[in-house]
N, C-alpha and C. Protein backbone atom coordinates (compact mmCIF):
# COMPACT_ATOMS: atom_id res chain seq x y z
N UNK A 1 -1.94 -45.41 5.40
CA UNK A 1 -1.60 -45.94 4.10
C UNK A 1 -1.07 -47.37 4.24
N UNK A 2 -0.15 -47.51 5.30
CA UNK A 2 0.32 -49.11 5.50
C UNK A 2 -0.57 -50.10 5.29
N UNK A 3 -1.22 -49.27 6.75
CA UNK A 3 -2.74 -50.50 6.82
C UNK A 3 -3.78 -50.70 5.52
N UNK A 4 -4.07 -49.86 4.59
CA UNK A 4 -4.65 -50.34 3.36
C UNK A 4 -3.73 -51.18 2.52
N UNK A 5 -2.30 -50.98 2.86
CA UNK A 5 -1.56 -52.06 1.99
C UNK A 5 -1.42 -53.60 2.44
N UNK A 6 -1.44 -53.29 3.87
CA UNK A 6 -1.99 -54.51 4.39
C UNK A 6 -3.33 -55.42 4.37
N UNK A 7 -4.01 -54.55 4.26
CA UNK A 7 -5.63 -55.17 3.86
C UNK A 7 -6.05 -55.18 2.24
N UNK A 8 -5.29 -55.03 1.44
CA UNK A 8 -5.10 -55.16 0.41
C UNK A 8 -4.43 -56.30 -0.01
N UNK A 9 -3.17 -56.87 0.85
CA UNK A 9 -1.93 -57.97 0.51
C UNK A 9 -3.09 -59.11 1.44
N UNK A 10 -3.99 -59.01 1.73
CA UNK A 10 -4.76 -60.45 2.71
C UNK A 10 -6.40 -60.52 1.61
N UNK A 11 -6.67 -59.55 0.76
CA UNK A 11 -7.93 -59.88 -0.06
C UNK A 11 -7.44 -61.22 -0.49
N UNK A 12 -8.37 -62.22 -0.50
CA UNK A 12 -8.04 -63.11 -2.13
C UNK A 12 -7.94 -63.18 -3.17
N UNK A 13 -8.65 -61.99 -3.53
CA UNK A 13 -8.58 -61.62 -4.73
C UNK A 13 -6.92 -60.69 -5.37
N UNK A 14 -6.38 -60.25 -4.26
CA UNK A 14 -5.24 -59.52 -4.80
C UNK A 14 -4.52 -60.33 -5.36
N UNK A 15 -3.73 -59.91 -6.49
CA UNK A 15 -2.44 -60.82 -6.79
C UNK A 15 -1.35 -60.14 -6.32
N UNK A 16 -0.13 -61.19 -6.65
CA UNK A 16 1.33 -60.44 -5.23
C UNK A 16 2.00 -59.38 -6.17
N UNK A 17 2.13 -58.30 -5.76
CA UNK A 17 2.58 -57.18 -5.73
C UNK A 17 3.73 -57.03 -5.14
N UNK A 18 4.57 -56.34 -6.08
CA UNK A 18 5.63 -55.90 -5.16
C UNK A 18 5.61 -53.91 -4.91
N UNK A 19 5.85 -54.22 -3.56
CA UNK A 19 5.22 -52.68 -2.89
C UNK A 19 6.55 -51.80 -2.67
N UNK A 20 6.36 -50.86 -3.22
CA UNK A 20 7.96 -50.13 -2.77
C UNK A 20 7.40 -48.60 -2.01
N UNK A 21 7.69 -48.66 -1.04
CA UNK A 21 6.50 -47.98 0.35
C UNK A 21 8.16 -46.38 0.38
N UNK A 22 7.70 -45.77 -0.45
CA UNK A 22 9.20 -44.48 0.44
C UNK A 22 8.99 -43.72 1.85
N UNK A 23 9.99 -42.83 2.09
CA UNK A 23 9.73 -42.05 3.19
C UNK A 23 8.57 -41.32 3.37
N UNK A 24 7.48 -41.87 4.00
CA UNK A 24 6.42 -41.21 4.20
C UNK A 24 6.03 -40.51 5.19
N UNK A 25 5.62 -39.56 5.25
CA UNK A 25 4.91 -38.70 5.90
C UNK A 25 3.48 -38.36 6.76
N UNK A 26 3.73 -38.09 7.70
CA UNK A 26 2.36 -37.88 8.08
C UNK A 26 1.99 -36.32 8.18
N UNK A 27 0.84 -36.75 7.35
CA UNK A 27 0.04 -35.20 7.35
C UNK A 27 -0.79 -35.27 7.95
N UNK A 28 -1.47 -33.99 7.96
CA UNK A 28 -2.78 -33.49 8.58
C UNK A 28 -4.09 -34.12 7.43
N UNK A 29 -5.12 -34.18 8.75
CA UNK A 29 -6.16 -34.14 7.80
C UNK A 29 -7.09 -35.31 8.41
N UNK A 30 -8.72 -35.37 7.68
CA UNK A 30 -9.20 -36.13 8.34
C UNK A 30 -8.82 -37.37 8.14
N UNK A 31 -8.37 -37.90 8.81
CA UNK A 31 -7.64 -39.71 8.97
C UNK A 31 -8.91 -40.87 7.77
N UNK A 32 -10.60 -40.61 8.20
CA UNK A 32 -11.26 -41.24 7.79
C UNK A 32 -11.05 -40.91 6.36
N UNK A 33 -11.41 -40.08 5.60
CA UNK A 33 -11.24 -39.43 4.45
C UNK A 33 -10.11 -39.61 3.85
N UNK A 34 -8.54 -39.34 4.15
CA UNK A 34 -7.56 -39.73 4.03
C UNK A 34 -7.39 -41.75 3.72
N UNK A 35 -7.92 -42.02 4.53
CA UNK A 35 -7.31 -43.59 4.30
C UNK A 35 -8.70 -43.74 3.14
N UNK A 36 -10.10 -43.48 2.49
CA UNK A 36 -10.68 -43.01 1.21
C UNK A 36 -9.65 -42.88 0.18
N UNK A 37 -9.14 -41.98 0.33
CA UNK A 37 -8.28 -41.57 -0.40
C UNK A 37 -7.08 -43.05 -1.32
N UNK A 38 -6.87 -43.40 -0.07
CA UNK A 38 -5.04 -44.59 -0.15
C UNK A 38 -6.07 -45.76 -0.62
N UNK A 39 -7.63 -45.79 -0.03
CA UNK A 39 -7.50 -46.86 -0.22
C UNK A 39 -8.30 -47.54 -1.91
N UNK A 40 -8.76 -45.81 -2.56
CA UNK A 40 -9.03 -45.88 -3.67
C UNK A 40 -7.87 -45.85 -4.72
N UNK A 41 -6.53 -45.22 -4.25
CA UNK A 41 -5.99 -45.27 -5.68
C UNK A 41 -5.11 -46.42 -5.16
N UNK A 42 -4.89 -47.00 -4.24
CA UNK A 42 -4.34 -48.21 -3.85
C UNK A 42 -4.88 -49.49 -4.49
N UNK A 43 -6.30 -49.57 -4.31
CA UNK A 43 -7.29 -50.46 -5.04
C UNK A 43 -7.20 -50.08 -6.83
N UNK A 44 -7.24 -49.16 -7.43
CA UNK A 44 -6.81 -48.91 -8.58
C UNK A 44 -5.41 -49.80 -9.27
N UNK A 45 -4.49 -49.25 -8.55
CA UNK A 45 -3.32 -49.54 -8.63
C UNK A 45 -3.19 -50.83 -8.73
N UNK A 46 -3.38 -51.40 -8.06
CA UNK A 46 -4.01 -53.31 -7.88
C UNK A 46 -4.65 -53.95 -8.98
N UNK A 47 -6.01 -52.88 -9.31
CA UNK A 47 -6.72 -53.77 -10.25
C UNK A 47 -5.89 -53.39 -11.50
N UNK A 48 -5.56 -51.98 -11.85
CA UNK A 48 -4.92 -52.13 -12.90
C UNK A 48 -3.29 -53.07 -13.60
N UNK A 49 -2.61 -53.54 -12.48
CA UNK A 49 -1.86 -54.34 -12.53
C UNK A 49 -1.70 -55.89 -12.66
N UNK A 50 -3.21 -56.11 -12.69
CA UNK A 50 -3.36 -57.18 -12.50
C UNK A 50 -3.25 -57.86 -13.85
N UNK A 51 -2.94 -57.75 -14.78
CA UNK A 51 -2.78 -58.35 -16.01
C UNK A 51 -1.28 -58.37 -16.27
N UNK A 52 -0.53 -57.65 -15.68
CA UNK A 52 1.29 -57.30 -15.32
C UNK A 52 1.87 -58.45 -14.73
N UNK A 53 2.88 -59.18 -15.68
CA UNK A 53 3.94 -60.30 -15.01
C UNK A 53 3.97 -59.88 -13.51
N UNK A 54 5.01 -59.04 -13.74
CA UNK A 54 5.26 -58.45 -12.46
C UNK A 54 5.09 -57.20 -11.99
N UNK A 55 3.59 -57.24 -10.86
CA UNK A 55 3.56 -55.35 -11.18
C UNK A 55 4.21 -54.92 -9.65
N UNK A 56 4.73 -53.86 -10.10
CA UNK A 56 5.13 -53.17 -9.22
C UNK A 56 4.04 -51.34 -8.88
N UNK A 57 4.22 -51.16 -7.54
CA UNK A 57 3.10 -50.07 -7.14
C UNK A 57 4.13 -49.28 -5.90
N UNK A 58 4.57 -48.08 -6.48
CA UNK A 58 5.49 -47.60 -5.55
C UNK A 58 4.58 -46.18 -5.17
N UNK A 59 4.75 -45.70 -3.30
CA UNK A 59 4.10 -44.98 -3.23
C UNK A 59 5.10 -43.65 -2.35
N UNK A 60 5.26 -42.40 -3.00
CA UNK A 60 6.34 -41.44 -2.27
C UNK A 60 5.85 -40.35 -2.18
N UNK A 61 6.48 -39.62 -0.96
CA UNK A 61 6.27 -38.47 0.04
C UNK A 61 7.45 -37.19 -0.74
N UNK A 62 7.27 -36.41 -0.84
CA UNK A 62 8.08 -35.67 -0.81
C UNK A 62 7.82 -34.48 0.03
N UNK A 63 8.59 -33.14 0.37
CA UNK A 63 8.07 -31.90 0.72
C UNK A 63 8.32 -30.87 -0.13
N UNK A 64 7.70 -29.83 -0.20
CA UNK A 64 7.99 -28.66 -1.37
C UNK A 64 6.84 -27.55 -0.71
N UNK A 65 7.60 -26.44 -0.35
CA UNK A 65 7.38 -25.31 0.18
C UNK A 65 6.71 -25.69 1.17
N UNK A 66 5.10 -25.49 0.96
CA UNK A 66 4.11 -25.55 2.68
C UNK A 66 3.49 -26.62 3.14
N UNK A 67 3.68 -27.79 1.14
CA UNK A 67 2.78 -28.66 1.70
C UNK A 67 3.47 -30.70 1.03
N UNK A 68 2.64 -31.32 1.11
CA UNK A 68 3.41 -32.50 1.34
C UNK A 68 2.80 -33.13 -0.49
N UNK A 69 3.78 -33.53 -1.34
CA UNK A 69 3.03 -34.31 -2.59
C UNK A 69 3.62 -35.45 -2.38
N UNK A 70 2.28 -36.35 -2.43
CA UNK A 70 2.16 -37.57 -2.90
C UNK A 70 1.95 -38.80 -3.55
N UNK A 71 2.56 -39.30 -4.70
CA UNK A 71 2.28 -40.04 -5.77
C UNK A 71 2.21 -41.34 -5.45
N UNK A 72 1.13 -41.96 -6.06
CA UNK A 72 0.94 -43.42 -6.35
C UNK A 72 1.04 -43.87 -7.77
N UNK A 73 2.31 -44.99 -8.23
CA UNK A 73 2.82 -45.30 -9.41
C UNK A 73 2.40 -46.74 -9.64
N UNK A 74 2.00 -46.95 -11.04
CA UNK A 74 2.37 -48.56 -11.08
C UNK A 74 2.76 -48.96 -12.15
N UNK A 75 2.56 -49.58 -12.81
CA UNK A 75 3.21 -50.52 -13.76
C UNK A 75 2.44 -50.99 -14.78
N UNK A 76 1.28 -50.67 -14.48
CA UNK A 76 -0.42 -51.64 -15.65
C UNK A 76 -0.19 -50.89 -16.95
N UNK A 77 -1.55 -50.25 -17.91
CA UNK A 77 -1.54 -50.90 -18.91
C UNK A 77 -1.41 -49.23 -18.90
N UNK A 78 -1.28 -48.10 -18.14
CA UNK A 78 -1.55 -46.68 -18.46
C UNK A 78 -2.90 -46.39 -19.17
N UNK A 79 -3.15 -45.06 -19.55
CA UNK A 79 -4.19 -44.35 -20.46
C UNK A 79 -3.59 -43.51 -20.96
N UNK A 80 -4.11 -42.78 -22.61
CA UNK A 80 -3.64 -41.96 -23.17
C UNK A 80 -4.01 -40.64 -22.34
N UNK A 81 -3.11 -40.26 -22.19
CA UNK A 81 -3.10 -38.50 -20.89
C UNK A 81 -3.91 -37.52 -21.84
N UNK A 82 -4.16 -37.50 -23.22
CA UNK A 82 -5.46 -36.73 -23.47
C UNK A 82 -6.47 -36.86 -22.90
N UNK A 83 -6.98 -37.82 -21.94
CA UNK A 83 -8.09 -38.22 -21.47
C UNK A 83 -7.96 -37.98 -19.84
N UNK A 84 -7.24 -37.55 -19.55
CA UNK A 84 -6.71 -37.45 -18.23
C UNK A 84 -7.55 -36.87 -16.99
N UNK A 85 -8.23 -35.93 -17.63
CA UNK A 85 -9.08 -34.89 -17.15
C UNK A 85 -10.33 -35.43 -17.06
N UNK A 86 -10.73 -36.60 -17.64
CA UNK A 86 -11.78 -37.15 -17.03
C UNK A 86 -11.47 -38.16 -16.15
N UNK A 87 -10.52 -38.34 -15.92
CA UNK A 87 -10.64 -39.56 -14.83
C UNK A 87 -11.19 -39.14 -13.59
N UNK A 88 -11.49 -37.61 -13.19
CA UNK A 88 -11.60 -37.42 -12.22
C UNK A 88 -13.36 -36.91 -12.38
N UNK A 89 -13.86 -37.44 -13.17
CA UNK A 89 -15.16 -36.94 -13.23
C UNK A 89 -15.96 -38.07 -12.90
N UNK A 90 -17.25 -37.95 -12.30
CA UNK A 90 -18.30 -38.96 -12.02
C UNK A 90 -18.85 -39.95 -13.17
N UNK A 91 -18.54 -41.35 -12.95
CA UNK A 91 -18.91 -42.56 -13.96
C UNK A 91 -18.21 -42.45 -15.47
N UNK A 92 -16.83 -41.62 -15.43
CA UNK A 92 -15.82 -41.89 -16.52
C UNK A 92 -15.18 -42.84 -16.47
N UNK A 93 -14.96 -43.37 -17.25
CA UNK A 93 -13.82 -44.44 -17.42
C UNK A 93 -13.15 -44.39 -18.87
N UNK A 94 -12.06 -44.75 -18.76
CA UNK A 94 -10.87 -44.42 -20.02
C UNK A 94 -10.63 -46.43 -20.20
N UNK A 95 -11.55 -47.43 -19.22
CA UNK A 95 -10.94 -48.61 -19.93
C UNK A 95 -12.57 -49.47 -20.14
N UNK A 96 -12.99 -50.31 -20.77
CA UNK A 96 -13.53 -50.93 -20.81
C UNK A 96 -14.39 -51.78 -19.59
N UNK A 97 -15.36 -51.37 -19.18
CA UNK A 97 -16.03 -52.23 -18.02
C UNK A 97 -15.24 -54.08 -18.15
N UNK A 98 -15.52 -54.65 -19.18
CA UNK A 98 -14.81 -56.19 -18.89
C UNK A 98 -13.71 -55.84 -19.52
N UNK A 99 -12.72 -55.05 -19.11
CA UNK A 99 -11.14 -55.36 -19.15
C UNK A 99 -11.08 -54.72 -17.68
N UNK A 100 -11.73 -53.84 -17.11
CA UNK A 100 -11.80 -54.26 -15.56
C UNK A 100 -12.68 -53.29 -14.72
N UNK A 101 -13.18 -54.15 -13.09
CA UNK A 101 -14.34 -53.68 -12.81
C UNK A 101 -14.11 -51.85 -12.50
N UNK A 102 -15.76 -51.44 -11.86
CA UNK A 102 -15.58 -50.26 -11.39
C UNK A 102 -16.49 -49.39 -11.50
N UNK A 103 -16.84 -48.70 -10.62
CA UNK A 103 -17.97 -47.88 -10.96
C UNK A 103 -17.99 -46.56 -11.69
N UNK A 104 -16.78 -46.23 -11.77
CA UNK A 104 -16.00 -44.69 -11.92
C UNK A 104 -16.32 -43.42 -11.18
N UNK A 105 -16.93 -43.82 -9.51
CA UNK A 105 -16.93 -42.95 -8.80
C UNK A 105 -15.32 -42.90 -7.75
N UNK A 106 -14.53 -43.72 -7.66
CA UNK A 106 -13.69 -43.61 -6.92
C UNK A 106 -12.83 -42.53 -7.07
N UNK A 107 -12.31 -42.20 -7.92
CA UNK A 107 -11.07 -40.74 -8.49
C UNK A 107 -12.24 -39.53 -8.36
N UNK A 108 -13.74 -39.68 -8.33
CA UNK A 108 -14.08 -38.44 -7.92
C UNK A 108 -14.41 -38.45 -6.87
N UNK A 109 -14.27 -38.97 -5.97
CA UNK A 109 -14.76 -39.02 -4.29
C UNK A 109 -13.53 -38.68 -4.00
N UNK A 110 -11.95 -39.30 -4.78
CA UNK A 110 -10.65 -38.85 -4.19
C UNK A 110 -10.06 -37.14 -4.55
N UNK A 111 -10.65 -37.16 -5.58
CA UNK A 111 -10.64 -35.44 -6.41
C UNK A 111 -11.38 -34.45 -5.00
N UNK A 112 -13.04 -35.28 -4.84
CA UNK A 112 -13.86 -34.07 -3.82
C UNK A 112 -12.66 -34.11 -2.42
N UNK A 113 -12.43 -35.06 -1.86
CA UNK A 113 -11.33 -35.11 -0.78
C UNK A 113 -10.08 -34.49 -0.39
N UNK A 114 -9.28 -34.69 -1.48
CA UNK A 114 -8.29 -33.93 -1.42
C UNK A 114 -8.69 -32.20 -1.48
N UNK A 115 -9.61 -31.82 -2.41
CA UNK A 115 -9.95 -30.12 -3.00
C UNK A 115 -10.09 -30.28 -1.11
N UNK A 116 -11.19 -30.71 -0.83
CA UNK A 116 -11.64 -30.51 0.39
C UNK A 116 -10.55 -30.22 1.45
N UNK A 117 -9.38 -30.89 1.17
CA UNK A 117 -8.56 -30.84 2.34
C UNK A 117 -6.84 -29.08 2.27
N UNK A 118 -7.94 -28.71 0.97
CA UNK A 118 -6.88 -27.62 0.32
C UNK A 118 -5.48 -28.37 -0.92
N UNK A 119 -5.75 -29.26 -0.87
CA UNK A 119 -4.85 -29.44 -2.15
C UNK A 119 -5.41 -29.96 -3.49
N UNK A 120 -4.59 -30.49 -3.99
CA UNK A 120 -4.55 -31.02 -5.42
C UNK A 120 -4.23 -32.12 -6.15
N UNK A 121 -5.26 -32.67 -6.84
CA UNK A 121 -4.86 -34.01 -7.32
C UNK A 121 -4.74 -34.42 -9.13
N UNK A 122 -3.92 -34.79 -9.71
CA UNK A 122 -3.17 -35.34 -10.89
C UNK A 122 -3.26 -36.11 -11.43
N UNK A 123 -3.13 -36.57 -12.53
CA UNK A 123 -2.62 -38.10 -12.97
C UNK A 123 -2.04 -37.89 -14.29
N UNK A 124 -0.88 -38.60 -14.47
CA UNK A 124 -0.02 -38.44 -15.57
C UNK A 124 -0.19 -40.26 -16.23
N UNK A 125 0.16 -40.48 -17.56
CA UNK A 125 0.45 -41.87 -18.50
C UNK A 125 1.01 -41.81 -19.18
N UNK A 126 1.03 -42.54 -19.86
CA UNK A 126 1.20 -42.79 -21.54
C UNK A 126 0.96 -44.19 -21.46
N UNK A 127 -0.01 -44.79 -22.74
CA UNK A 127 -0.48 -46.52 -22.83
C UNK A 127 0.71 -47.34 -22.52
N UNK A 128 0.59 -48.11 -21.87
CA UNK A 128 1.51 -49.15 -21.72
C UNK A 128 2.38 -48.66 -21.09
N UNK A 129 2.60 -47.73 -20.13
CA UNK A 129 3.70 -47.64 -19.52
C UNK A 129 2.95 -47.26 -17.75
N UNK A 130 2.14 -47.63 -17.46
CA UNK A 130 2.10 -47.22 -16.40
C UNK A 130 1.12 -45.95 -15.85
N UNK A 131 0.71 -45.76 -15.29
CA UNK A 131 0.49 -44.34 -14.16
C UNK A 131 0.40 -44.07 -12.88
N UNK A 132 0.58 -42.31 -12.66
CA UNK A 132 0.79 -42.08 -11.56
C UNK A 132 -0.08 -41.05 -11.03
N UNK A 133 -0.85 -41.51 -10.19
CA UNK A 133 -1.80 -40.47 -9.26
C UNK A 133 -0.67 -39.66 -8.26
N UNK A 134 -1.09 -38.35 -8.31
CA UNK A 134 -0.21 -37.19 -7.93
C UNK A 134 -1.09 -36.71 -6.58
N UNK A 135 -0.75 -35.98 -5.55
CA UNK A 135 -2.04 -35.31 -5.09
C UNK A 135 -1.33 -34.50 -4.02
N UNK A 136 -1.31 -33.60 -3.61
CA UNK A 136 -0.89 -32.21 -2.70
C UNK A 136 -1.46 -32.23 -1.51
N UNK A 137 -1.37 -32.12 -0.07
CA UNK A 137 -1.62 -31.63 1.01
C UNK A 137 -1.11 -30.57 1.54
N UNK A 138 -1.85 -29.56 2.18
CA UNK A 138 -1.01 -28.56 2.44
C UNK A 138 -0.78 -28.85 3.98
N UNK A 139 0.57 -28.26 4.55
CA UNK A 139 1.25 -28.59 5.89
C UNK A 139 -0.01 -28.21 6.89
């Protein structure tokens, strides 16, 4: 996860972010697939902030019973959470192609990944305030 935040903070295209990185964890799992994972809702997180004075993108570990949850937060423009349930479907999108790019396969390549790895993946909003990709590994 570092290293996509690092290769993320050297694009040209990124704008500066402030990163608030918590106690993280290392889990199991395939490493290749896994950094898929960081480096799609990481790239999300980015583009959607990018219209934000100042965005902030905080990313935390917690533990709870067998397995490890992990959220990615930011600060952009959110989506109404009635729509929530498609973000994770193939070529959905909840924003406008020119208000920003995307193919709308990334949240379902991160949806097939995680199921794949035995857990579970989320996303919570409300407009204008932000969202947060959720997602479960089991120990």
């Amino acid at each position: 996860m570092r290293q996509v935040v690092s290769e993320l903070n050297m694009e040209p295209t990124t704008h500066p972010v402030e990163w608030r990185l918590g106690n993280l964890r290392t889990v199991r799992g395939d490493a290749t697939l896994l950094t898929l994972v960081f480096q799609n809702l990481l790239h999300n997180a980015v583009k959607f902030t990018s219209h934000v004075e100042c965005p902030v993108i905080e990313v935390s570990a917690i533990q709870s019973d067998a397995q490890t949850i992990i959220s990615v937060k930011d600060n952009g423009p959110g989506f109404d959470a009635e729509y929530a349930h498609k973000l994770f479907e193939p070529f959905q999108r909840l924003h406008a192609p020119a208000e920003f790019e995307g193919t709308g396969l990334g949240l379902a390549n991160v949806r097939r990944i995680i199921q794949r790895h035995g857990g579970q993946v989320w996303a919570a909003s409300a407009r204008g305030q932000g969202a947060t990709f959720t997602f479960t590994l089991p120990d």
